[in-house]
PDB file of N, CA and C in Angstrom:
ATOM      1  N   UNK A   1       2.430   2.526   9.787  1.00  0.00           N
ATOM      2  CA  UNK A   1       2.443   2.322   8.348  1.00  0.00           C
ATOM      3  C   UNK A   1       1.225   1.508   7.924  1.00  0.00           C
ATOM      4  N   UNK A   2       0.931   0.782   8.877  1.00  0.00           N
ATOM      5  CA  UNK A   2      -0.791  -0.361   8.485  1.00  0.00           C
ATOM      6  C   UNK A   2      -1.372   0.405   8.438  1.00  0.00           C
ATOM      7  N   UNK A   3      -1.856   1.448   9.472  1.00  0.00           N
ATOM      8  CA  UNK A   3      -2.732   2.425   9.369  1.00  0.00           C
ATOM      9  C   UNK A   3      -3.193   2.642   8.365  1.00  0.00           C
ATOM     10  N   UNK A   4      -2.122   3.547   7.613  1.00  0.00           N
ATOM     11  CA  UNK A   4      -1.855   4.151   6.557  1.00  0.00           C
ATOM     12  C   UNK A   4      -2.672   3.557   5.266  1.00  0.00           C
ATOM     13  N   UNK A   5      -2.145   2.342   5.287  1.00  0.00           N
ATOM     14  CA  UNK A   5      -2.612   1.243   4.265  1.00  0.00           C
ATOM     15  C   UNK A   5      -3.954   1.289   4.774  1.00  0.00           C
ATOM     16  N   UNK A   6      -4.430   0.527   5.785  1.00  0.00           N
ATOM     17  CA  UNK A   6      -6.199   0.512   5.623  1.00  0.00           C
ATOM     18  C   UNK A   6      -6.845   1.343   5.505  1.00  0.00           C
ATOM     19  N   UNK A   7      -6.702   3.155   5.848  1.00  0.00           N
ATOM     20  CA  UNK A   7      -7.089   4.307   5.883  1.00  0.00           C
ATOM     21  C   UNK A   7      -7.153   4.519   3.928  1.00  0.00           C
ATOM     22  N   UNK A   8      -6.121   3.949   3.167  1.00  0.00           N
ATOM     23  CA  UNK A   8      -6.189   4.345   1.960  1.00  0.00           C
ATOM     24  C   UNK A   8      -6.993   3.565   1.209  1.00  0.00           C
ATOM     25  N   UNK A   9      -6.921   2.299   1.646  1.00  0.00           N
ATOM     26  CA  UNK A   9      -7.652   1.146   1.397  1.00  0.00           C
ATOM     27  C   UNK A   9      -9.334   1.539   1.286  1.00  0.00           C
ATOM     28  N   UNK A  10      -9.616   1.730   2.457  1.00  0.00           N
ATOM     29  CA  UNK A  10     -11.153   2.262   2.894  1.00  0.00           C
ATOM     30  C   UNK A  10     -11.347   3.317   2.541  1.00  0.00           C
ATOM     31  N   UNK A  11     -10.508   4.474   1.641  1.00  0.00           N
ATOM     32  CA  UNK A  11     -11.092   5.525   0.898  1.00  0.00           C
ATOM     33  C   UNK A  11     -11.569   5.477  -0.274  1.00  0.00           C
ATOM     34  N   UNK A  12     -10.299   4.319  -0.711  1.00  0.00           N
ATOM     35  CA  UNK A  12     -10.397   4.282  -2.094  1.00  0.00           C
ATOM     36  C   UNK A  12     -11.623   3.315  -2.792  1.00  0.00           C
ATOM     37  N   UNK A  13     -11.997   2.510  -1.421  1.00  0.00           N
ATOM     38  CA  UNK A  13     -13.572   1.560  -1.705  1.00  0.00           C
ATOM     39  C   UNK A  13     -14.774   2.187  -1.533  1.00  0.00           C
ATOM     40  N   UNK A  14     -14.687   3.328  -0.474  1.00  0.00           N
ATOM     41  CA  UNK A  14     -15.364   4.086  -0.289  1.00  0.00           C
ATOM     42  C   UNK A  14     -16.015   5.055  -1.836  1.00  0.00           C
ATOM     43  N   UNK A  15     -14.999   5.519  -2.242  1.00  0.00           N
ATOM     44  CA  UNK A  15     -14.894   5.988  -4.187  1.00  0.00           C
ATOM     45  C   UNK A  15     -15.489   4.684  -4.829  1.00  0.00           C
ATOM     46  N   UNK A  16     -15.011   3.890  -5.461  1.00  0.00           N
ATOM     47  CA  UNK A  16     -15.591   3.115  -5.744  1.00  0.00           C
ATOM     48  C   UNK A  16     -17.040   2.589  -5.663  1.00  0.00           C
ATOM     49  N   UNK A  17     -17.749   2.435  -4.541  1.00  0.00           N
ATOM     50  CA  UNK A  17     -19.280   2.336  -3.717  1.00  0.00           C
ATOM     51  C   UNK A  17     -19.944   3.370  -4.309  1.00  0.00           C
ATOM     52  N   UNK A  18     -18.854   4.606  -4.219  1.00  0.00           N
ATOM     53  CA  UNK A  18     -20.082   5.827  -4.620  1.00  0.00           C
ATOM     54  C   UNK A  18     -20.143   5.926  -5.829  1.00  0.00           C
ATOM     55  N   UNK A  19     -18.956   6.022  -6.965  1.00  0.00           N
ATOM     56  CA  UNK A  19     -19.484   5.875  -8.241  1.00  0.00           C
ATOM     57  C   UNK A  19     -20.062   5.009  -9.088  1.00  0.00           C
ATOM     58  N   UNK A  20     -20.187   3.905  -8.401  1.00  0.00           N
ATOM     59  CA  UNK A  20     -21.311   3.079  -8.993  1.00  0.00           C
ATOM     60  C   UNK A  20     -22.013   3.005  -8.519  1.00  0.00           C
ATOM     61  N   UNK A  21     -23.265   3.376  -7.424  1.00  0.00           N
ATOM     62  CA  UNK A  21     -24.381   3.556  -6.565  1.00  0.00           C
ATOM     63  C   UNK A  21     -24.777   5.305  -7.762  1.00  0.00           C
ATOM     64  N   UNK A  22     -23.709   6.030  -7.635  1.00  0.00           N
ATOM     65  CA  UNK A  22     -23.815   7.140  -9.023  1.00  0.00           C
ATOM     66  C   UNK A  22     -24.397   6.440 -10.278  1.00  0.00           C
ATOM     67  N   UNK A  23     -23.516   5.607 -10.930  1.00  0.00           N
ATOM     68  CA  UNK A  23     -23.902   5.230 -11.969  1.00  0.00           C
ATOM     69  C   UNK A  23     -25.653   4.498 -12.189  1.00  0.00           C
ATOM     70  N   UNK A  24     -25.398   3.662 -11.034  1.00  0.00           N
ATOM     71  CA  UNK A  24     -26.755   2.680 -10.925  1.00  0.00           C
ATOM     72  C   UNK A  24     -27.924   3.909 -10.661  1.00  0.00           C
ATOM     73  N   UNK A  25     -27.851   4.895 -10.346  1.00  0.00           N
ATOM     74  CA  UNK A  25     -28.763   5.664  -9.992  1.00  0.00           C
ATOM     75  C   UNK A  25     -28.905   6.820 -11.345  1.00  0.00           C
ATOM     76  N   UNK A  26     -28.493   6.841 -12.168  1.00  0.00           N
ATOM     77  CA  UNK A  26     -28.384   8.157 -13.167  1.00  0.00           C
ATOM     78  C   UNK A  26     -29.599   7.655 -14.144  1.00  0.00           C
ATOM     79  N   UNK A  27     -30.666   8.650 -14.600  1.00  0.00           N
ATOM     80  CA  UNK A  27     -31.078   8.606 -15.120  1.00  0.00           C
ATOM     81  C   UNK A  27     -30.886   8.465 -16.660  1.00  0.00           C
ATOM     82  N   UNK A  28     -30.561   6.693 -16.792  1.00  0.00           N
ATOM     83  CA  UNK A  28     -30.229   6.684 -18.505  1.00  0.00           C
ATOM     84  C   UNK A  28     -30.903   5.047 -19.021  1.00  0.00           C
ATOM     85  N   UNK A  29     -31.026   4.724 -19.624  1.00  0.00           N
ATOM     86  CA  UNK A  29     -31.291   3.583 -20.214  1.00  0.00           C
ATOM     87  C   UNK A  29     -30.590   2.795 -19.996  1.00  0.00           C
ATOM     88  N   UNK A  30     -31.202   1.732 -19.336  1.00  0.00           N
ATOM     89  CA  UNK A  30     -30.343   0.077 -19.024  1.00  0.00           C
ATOM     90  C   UNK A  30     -29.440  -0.280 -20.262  1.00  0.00           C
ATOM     91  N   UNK A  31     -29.169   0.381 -21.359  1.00  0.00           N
ATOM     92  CA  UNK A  31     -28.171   0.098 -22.154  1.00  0.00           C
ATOM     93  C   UNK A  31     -26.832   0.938 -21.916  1.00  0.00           C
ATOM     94  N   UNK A  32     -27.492   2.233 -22.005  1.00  0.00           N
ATOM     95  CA  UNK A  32     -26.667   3.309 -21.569  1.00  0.00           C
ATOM     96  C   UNK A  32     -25.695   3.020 -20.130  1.00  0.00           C
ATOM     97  N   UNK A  33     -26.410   2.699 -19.219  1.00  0.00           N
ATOM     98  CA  UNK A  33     -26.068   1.876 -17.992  1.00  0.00           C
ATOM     99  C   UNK A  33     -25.245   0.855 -17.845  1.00  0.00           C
ATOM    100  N   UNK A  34     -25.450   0.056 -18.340  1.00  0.00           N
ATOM    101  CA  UNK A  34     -24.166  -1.315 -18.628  1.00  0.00           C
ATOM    102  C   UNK A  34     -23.126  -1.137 -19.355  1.00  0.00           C
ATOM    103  N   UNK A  35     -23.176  -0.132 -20.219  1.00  0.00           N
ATOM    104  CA  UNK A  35     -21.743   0.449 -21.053  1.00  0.00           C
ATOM    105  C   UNK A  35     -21.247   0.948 -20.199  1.00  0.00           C
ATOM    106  N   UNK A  36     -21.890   2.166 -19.344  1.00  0.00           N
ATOM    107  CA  UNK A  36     -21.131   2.836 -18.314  1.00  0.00           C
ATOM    108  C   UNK A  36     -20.292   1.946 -16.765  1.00  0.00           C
ATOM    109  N   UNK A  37     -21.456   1.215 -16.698  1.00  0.00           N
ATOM    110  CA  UNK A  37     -20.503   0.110 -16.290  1.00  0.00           C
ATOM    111  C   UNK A  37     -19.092  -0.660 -16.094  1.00  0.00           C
ATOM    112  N   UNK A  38     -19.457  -1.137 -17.351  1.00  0.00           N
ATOM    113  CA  UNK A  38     -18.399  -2.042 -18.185  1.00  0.00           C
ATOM    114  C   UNK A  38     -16.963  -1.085 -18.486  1.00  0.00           C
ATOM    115  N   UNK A  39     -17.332   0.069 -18.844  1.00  0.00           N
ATOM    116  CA  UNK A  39     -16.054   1.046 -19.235  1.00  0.00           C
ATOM    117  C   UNK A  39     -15.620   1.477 -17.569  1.00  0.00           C
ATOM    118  N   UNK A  40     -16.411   1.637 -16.541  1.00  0.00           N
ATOM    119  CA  UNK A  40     -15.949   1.580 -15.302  1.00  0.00           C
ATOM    120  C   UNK A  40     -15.117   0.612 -14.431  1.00  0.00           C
ATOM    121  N   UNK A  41     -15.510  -0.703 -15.027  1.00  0.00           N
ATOM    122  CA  UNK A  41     -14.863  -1.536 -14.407  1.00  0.00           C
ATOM    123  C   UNK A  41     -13.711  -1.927 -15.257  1.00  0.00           C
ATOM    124  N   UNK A  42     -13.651  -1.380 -16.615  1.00  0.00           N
ATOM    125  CA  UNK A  42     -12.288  -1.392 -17.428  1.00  0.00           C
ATOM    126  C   UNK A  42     -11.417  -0.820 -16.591  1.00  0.00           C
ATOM    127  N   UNK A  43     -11.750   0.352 -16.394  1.00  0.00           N
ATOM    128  CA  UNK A  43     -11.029   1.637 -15.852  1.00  0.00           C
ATOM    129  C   UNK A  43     -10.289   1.150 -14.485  1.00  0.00           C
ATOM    130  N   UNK A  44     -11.461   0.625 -13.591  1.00  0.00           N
ATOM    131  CA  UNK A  44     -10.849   0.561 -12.216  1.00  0.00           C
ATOM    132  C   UNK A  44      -9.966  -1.048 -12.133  1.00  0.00           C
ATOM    133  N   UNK A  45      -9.945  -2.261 -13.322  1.00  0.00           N
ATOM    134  CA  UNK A  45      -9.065  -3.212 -13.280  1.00  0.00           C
ATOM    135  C   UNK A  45      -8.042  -2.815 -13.759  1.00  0.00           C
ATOM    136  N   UNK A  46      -7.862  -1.602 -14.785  1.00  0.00           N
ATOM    137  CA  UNK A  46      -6.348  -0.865 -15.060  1.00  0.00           C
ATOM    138  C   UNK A  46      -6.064  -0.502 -13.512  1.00  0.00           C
ATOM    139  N   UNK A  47      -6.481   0.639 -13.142  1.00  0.00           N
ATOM    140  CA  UNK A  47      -5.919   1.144 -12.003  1.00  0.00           C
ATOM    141  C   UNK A  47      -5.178  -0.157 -10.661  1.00  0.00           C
ATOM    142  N   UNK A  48      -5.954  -0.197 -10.802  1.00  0.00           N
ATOM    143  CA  UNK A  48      -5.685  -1.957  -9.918  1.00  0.00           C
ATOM    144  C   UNK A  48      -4.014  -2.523 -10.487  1.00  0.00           C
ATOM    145  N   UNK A  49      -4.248  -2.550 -11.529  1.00  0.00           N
ATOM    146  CA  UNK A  49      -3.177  -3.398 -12.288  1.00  0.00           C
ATOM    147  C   UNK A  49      -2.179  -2.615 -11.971  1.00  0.00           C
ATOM    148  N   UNK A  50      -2.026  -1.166 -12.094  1.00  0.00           N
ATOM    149  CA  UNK A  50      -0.851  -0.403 -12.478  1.00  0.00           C
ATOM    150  C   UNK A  50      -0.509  -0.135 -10.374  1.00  0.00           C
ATOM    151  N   UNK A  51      -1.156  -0.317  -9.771  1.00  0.00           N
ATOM    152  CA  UNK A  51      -0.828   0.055  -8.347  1.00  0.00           C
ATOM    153  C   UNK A  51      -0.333  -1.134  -7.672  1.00  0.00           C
ATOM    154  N   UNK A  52      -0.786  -2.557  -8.425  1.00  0.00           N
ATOM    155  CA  UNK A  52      -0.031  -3.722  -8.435  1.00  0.00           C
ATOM    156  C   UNK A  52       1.344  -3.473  -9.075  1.00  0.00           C
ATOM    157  N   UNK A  53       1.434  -3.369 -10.266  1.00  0.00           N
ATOM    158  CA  UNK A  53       2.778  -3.429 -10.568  1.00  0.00           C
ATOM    159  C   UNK A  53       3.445  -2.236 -10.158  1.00  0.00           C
ATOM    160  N   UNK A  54       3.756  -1.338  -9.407  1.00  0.00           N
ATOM    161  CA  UNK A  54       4.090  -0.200  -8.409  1.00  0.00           C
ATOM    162  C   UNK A  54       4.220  -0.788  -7.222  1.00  0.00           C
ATOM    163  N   UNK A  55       3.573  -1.494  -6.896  1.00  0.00           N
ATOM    164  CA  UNK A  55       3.746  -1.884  -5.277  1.00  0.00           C
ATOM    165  C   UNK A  55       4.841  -2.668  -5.444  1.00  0.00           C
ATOM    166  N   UNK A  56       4.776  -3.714  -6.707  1.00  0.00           N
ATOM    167  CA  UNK A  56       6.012  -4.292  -7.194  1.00  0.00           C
ATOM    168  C   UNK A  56       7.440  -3.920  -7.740  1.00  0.00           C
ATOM    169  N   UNK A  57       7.447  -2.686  -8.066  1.00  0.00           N
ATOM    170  CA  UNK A  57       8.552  -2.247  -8.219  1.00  0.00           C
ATOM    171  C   UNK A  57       9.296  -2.090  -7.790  1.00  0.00           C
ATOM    172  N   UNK A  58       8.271  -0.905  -6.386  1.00  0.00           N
ATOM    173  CA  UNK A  58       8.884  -0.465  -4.836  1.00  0.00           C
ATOM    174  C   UNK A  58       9.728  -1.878  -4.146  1.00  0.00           C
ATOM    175  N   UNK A  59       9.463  -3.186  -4.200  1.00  0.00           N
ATOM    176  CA  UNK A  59      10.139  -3.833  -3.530  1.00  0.00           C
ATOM    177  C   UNK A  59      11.734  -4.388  -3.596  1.00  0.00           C
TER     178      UNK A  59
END
């Protein structure tokens, strides 16, 4: 079952690494860039949040 967990763990950082190494690399304006950012890291502290309170439920 650990397995499991670090195998999902290390995919899901793995995603993460790449779409922002994506982002940091896209041809757009350092403004354009930090919005995309910022709405990324909105995105991935929801996700976070909602797999926290799920892990919490399950117990």
């Amino acid at each position: 079952m650990n397995d499991n967990k670090d195998t999902l763990l290390v995919f899901i950082l793995g995603g993460l690494i790449g779409a922002a190494l994506g982002v940091l690399y896209a041809p757009k304006s350092g403004k354009e860039t930090r919005q995309d950012i910022k709405k990324f890291s909105e995105d991935v502290a929801d996700k976070v949040k909602d797999l926290g309170e799920d892990s919490i439920e399950k117990r």
